[in-house]
Protein backbone atom coordinates (compact mmCIF):
# COMPACT_ATOMS: atom_id res chain seq x y z
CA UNK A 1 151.09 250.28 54.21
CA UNK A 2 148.05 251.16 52.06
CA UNK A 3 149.52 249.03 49.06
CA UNK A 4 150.14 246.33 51.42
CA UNK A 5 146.79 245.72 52.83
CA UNK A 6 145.00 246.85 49.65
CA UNK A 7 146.95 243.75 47.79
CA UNK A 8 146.21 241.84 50.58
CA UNK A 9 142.24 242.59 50.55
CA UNK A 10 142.17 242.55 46.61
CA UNK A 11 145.05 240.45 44.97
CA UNK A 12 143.62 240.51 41.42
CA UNK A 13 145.43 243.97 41.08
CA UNK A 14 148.55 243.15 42.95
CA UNK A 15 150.24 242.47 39.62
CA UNK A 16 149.49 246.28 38.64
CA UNK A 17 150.45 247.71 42.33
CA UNK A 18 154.22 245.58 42.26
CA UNK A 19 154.99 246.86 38.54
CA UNK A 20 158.19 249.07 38.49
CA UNK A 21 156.37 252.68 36.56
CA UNK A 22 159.88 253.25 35.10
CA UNK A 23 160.12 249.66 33.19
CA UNK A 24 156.15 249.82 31.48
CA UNK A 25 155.07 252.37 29.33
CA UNK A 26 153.63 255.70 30.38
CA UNK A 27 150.15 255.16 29.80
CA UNK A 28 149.88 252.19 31.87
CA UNK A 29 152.32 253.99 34.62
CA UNK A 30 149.15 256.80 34.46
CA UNK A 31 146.25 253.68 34.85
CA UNK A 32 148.57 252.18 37.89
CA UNK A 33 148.65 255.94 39.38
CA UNK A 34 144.71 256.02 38.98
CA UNK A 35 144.46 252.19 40.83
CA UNK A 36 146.45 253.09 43.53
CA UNK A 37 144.63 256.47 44.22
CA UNK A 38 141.26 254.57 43.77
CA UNK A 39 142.62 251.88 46.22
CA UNK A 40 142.99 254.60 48.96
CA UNK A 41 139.50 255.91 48.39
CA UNK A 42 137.95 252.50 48.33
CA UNK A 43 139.41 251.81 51.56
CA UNK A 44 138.46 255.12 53.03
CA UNK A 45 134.99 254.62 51.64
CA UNK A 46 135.26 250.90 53.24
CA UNK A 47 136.20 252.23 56.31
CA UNK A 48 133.65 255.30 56.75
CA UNK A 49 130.67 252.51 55.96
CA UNK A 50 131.72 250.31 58.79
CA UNK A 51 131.78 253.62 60.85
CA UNK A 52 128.20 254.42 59.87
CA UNK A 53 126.85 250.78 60.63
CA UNK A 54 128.34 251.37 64.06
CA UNK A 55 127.50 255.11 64.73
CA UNK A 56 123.39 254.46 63.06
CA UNK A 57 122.54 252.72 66.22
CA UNK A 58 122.58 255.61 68.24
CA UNK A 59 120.29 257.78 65.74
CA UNK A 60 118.44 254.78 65.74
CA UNK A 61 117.64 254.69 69.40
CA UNK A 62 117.10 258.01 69.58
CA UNK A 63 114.44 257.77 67.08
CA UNK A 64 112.62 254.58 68.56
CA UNK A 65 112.78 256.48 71.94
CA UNK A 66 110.61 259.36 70.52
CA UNK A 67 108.45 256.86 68.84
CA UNK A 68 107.99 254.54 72.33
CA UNK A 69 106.85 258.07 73.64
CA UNK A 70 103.83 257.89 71.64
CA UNK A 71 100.44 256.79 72.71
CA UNK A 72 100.16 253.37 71.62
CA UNK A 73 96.58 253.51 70.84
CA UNK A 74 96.79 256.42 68.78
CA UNK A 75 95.87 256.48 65.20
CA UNK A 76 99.26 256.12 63.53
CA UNK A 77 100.31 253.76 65.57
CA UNK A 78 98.04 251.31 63.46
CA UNK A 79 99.61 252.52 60.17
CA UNK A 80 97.94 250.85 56.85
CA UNK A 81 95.03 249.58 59.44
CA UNK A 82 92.53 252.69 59.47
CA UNK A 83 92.29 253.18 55.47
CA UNK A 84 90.90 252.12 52.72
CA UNK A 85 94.68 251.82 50.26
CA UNK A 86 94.82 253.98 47.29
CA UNK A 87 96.00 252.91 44.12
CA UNK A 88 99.09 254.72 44.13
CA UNK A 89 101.81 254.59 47.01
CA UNK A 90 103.32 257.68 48.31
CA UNK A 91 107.14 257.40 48.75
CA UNK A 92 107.15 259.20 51.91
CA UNK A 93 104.97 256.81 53.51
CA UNK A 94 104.51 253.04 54.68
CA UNK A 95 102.35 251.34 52.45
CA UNK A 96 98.97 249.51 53.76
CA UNK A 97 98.74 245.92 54.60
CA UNK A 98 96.37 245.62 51.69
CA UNK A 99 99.14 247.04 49.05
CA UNK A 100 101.82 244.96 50.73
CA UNK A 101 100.07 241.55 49.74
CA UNK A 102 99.07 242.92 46.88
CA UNK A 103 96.01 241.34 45.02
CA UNK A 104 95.40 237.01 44.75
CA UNK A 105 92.70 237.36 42.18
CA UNK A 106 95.21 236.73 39.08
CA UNK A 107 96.95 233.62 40.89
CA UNK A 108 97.16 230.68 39.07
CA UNK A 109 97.95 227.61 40.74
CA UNK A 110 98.62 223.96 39.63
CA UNK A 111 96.70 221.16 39.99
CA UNK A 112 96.45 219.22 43.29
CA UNK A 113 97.21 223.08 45.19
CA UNK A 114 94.56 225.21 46.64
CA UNK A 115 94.52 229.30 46.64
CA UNK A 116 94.87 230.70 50.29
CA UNK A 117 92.97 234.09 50.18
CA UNK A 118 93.03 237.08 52.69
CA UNK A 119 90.46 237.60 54.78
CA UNK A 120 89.26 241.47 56.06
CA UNK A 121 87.28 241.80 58.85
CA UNK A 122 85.11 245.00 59.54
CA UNK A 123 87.16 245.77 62.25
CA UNK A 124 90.23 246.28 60.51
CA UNK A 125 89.41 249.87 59.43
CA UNK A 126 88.33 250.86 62.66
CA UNK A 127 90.05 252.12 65.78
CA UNK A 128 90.84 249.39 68.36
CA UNK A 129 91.51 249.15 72.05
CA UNK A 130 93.54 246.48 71.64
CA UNK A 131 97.31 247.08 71.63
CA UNK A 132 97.97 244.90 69.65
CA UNK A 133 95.90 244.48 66.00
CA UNK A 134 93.41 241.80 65.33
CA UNK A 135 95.31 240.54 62.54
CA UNK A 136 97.09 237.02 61.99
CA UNK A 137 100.39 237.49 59.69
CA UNK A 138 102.08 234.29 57.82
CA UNK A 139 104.47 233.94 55.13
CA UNK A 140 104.75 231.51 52.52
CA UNK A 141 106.65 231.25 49.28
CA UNK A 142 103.41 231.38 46.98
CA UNK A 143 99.22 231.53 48.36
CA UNK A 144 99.17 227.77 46.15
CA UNK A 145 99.08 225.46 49.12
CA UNK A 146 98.47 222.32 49.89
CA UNK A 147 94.62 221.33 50.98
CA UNK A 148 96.15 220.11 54.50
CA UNK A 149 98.35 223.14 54.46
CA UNK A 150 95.05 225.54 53.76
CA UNK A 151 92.98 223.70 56.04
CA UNK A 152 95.36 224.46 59.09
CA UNK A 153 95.38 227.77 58.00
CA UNK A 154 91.66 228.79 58.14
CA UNK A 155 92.01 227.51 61.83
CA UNK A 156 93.58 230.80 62.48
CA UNK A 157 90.64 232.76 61.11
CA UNK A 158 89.71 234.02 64.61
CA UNK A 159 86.11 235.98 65.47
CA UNK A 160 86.98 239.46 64.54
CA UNK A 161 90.48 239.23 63.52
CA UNK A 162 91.30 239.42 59.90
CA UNK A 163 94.17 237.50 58.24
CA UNK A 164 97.11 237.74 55.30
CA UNK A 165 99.15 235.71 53.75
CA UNK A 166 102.56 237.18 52.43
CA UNK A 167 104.20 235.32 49.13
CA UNK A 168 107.93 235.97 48.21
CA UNK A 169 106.90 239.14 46.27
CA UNK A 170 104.43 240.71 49.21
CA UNK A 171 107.82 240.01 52.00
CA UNK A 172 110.39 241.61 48.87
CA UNK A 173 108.13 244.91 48.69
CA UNK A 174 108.56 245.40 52.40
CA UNK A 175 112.10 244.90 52.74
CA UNK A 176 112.64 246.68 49.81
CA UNK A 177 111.06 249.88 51.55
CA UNK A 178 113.86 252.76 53.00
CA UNK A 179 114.12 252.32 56.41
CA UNK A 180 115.12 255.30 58.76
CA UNK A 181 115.17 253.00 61.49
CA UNK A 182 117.07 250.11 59.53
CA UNK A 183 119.46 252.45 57.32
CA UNK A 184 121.67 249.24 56.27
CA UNK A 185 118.74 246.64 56.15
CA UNK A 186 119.51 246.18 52.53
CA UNK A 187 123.42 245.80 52.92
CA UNK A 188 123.37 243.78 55.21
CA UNK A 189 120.61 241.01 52.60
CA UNK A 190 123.45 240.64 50.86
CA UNK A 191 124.94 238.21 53.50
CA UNK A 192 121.78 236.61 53.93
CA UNK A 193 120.79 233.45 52.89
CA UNK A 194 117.20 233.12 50.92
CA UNK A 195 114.35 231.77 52.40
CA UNK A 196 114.09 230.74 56.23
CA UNK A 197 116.89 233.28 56.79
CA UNK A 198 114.99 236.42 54.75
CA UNK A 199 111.75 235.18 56.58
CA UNK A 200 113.23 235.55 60.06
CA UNK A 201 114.33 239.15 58.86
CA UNK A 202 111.07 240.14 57.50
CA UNK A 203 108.53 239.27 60.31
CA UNK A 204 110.38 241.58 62.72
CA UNK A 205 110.33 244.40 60.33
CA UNK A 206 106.62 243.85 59.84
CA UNK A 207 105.30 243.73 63.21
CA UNK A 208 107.84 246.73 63.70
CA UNK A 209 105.97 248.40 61.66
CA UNK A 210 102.19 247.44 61.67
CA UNK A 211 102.30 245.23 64.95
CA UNK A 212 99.79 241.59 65.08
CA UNK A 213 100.29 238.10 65.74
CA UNK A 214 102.84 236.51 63.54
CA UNK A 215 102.27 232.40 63.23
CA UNK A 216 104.28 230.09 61.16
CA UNK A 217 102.09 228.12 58.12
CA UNK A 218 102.55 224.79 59.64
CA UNK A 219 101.46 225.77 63.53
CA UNK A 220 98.09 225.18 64.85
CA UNK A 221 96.33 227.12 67.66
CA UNK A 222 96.22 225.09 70.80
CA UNK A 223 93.39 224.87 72.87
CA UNK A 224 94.25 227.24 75.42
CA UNK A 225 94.79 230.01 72.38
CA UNK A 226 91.53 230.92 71.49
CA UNK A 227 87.84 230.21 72.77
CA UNK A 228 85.38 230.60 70.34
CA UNK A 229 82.15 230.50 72.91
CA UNK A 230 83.64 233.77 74.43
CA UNK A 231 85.80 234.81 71.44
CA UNK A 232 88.34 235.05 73.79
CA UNK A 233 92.08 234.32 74.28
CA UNK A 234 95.56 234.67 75.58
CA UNK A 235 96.14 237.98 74.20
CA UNK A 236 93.77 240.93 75.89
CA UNK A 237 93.70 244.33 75.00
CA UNK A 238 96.52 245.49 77.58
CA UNK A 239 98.62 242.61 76.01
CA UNK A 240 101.67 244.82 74.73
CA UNK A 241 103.70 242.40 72.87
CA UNK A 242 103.50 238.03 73.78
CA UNK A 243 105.56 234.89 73.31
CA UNK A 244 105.64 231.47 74.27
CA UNK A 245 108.21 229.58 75.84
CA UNK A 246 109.83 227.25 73.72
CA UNK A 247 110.61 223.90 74.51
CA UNK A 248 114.29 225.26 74.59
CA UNK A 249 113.16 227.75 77.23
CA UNK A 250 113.65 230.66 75.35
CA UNK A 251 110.79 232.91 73.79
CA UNK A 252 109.25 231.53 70.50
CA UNK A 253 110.27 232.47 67.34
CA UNK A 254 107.79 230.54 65.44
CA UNK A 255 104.98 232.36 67.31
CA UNK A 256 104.80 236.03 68.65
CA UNK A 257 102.39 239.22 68.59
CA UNK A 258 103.39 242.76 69.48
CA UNK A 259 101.92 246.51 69.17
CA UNK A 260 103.16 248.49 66.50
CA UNK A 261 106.91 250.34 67.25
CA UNK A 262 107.26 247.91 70.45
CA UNK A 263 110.81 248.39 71.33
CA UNK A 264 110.95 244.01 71.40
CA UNK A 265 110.63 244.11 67.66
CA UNK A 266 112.95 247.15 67.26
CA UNK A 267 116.02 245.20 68.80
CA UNK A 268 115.16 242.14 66.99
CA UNK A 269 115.92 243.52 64.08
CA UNK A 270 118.80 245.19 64.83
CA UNK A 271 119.86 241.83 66.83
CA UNK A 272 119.03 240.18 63.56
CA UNK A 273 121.54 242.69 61.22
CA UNK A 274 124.31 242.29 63.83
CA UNK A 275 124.57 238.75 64.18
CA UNK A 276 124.45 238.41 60.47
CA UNK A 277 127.29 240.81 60.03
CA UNK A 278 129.09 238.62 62.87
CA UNK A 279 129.72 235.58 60.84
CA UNK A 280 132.52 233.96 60.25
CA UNK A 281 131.16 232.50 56.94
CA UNK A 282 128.63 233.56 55.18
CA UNK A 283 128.05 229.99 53.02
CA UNK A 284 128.27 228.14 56.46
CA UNK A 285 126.29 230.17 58.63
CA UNK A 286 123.44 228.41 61.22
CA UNK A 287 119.87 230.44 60.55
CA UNK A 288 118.50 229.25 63.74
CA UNK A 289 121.36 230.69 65.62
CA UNK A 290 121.93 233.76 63.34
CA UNK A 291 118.14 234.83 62.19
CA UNK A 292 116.17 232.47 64.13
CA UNK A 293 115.57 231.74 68.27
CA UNK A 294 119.00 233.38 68.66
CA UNK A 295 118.13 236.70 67.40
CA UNK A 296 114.49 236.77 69.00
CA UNK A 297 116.64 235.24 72.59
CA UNK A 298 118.82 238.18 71.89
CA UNK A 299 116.61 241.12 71.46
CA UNK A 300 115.05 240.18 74.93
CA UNK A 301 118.08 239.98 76.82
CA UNK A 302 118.56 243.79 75.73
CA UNK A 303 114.71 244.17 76.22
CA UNK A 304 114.46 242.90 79.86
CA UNK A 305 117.67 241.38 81.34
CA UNK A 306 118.17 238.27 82.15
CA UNK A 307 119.58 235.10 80.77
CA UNK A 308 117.29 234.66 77.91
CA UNK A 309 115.12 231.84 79.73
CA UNK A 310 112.02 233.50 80.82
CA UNK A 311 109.28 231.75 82.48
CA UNK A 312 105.56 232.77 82.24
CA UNK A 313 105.05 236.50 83.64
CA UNK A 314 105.01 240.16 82.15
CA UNK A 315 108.19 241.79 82.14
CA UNK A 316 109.09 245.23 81.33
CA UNK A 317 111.65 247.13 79.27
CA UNK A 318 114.94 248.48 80.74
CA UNK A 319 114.64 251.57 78.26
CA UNK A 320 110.89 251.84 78.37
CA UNK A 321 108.59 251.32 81.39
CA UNK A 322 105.51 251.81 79.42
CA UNK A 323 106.25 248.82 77.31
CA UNK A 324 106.13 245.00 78.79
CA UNK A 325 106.79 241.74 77.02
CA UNK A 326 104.05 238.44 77.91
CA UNK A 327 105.53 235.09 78.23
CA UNK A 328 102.86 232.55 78.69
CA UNK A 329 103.51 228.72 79.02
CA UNK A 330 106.46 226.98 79.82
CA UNK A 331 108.62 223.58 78.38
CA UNK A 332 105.60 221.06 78.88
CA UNK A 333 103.33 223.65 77.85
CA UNK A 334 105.35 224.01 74.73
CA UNK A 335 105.79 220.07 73.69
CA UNK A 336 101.91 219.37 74.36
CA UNK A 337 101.04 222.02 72.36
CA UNK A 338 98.68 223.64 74.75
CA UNK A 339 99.17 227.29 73.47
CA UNK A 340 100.50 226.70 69.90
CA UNK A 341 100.97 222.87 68.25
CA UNK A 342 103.92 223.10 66.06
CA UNK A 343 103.68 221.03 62.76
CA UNK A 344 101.39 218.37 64.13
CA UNK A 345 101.66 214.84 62.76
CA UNK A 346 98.25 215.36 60.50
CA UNK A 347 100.00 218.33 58.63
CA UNK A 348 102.38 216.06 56.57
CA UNK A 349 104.61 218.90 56.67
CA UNK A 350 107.47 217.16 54.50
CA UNK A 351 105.46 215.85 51.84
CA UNK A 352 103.57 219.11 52.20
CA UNK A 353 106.66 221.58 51.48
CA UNK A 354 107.84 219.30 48.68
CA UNK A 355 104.56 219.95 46.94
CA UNK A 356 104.71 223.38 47.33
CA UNK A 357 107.75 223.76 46.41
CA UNK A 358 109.38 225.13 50.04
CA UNK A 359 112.91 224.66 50.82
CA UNK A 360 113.59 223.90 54.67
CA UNK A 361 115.85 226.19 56.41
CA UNK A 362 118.55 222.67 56.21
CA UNK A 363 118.10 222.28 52.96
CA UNK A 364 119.02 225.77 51.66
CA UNK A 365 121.74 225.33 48.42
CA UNK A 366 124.52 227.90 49.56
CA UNK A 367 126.86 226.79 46.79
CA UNK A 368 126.92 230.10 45.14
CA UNK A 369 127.65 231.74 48.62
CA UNK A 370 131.12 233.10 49.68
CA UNK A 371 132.90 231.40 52.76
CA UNK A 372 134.04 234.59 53.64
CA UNK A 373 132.70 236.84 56.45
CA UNK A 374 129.95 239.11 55.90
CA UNK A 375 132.45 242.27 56.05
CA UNK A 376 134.63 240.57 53.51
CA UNK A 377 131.74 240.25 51.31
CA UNK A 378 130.34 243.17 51.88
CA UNK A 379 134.01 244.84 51.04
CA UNK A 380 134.50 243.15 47.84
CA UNK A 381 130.92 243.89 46.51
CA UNK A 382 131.88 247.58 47.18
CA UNK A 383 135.19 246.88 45.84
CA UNK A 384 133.30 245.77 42.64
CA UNK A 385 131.15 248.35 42.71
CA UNK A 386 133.68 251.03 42.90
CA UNK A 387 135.49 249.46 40.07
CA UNK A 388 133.02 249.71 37.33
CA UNK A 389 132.48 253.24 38.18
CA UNK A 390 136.16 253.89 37.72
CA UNK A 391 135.90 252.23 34.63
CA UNK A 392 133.11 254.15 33.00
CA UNK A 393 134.89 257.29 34.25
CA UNK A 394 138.04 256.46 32.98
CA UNK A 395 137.08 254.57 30.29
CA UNK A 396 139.87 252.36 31.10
């Protein structure tokens, strides 16, 4: 039965499996004997690392419980927001905002692109009231931006809130960090697709971790979002974690804020991870479905109940009391762009893109992607894996 399903799951070697040991010579009967002991353990090893994706859950809640026990205000729940960073990282340790985007003074960029800089303010090293940090989060592939693209961006340089921009290599370095919440976070990559997909990934990890307002680069701040004569807005200091309704009805995935360890940004990643290992083909999977709204509709079903449709109103956790989840707005809200304008007309977000070189979530190349599901994949890559180390060992 082994043999069956392992030549099944790998037929490259079913020529080796089928071969008669008394009609081929001894030394390959001995390298056949070795294959179909390896096969056994490779399957075994398969088996036991579908087990652990399934059984980390549980440590995993247990762990987010005792964090959600924590006061929210206290000082490590602001993690890389209190201190100065050093120059070297400790292992055992989350590294600062500041060392996670890393430093923009040796950026070159071409002509006809601008350099999109950080800004700090003083109140980023001090101890807030505010649930949720004063600090505005995007991601782009480099800081070299168009001038309409930089322009919209300073418009979310609030009074007293500092802001960062996070290139390719700033969102690799935290996604690359061990996770003891996210054991298989890296695994699972591998049946990712780049760009809007490893985006969608990242921003839930970082607010996770450091907590903020997340914004994509081509949104504007409507005019219900922030007042500057009061410096003022929608999110207050009791504000726990805030979306808006999409025009879809379901909380926004383009925009959201959060506290650090909110338990909304916990099951969106895991949400996230799952529905990735769910599909049916990895080359053909839909981001917004798999990464995007779907995950972020997801993680508040298990959050709050419900249907996924929220209207405006604070709702609170089914596994924590102490945390609640803002929805502001509502479908008209959403198309006028009262709370948040998405890619408004003046942005020339196409154009824009193509001069920065940005591939659209549509437009991703998955050519060199399998068609197979994520499990497959993940199967043979382990399969591979295994292989070469049999090799060196047996030097065969």
């Amino acid at each position: 039965t082994v043999q069956k399903k392992f030549v099944w799951e790998y037929p490259h070697l079913q020529k080796g499996i089928q071969c008669n040991s008394q009609t081929v010579p001894n030394t390959y009967h001995t390298k056949k004997m070795k294959l179909k002991y390896l096969s056994t353990l490779m399957l075994i090893a398969v088996a036991v690392s579908i087990a652990t994706l399934l059984m980390t859950d549980s440590f995993a809640i247990r762990d987010m419980h005792h964090r959600f026990s924590s006061n929210t205000n206290d000082q490590l729940s602001f993690p890389g927001l209190r201190v100065r960073p050093s120059t070297t990282m400790d292992s055992n340790s989350k590294p600062t905002i500041l060392e996670l985007v890393g430093d923009s003074s040796d950026y070159q960029c071409p002509d006809g692109l601008v350099l999109v800089k950080d800004s700090i303010d003083p109140s980023f090293y001090e101890k807030s009231e505010r649930k949720i940090p004063k600090v505005v989060h995007m991601t782009s592939k480099t800081r070299c931006m168009t001038k309409l693209f930089a322009e919209n961006i300073d418009k979310w340089r609030f009074q007293g809130h500092s802001l960062f921009l996070h290139d390719d290599d700033a969102v690799n370095r935290l996604l690359k960090l061990q996770w003891t919440e996210f054991p298989q976070l890296q695994t699972i990559m591998k049946c990712m697709l780049p760009g809007a997909s490893i985006a969608d990934l990242w921003r839930s990890v970082l607010l996770w971790e450091y907590g903020g307002i997340y914004t994509d680069i081509d949104n504007t701040p409507g005019p219900k979002f922030w007042d500057e004569k009061t410096g003022g807005g929608i999110i207050t200091n009791e504000t726990d974690a805030l979306f808006e309704q999409e025009s879809q009805r379901f909380p926004s995935q383009y925009f959201f804020a959060s506290s650090p360890h909110h338990p909304i940004m916990f099951l969106a990643v895991y949400q996230t991870m799952h529905r990735v290992m769910d599909v049916a083909s990895v080359k053909e999977q839909y981001i917004p479905f798999v990464t995007g709204p779907g995950a972020i509709k997801s993680a508040f079903i298990a959050f709050a109940g419900g249907d996924g449709y929220p209207t405006a109103g604070v709702y609170p956790g089914l596994m924590s009391k102490n945390h609640t989840v803002t929805i502001i707005g509502s479908r008209k809200h959403a198309n006028k762009g009262v709370y948040v304008s998405r890619a408004p007309g003046n942005l020339d977000k196409n154009n824009g893109f193509k001069e920065m070189n940005i591939t659209a979530w549509g437009h991703v190349d998955t050519s060199r992607f399998s068609n197979n599901r994520c499990m497959t994949v993940l199967s043979h890559l382990e399969e591979e894996h295994r292989m070469r180390q049999f090799r060196r060992h047996f030097r065969v």
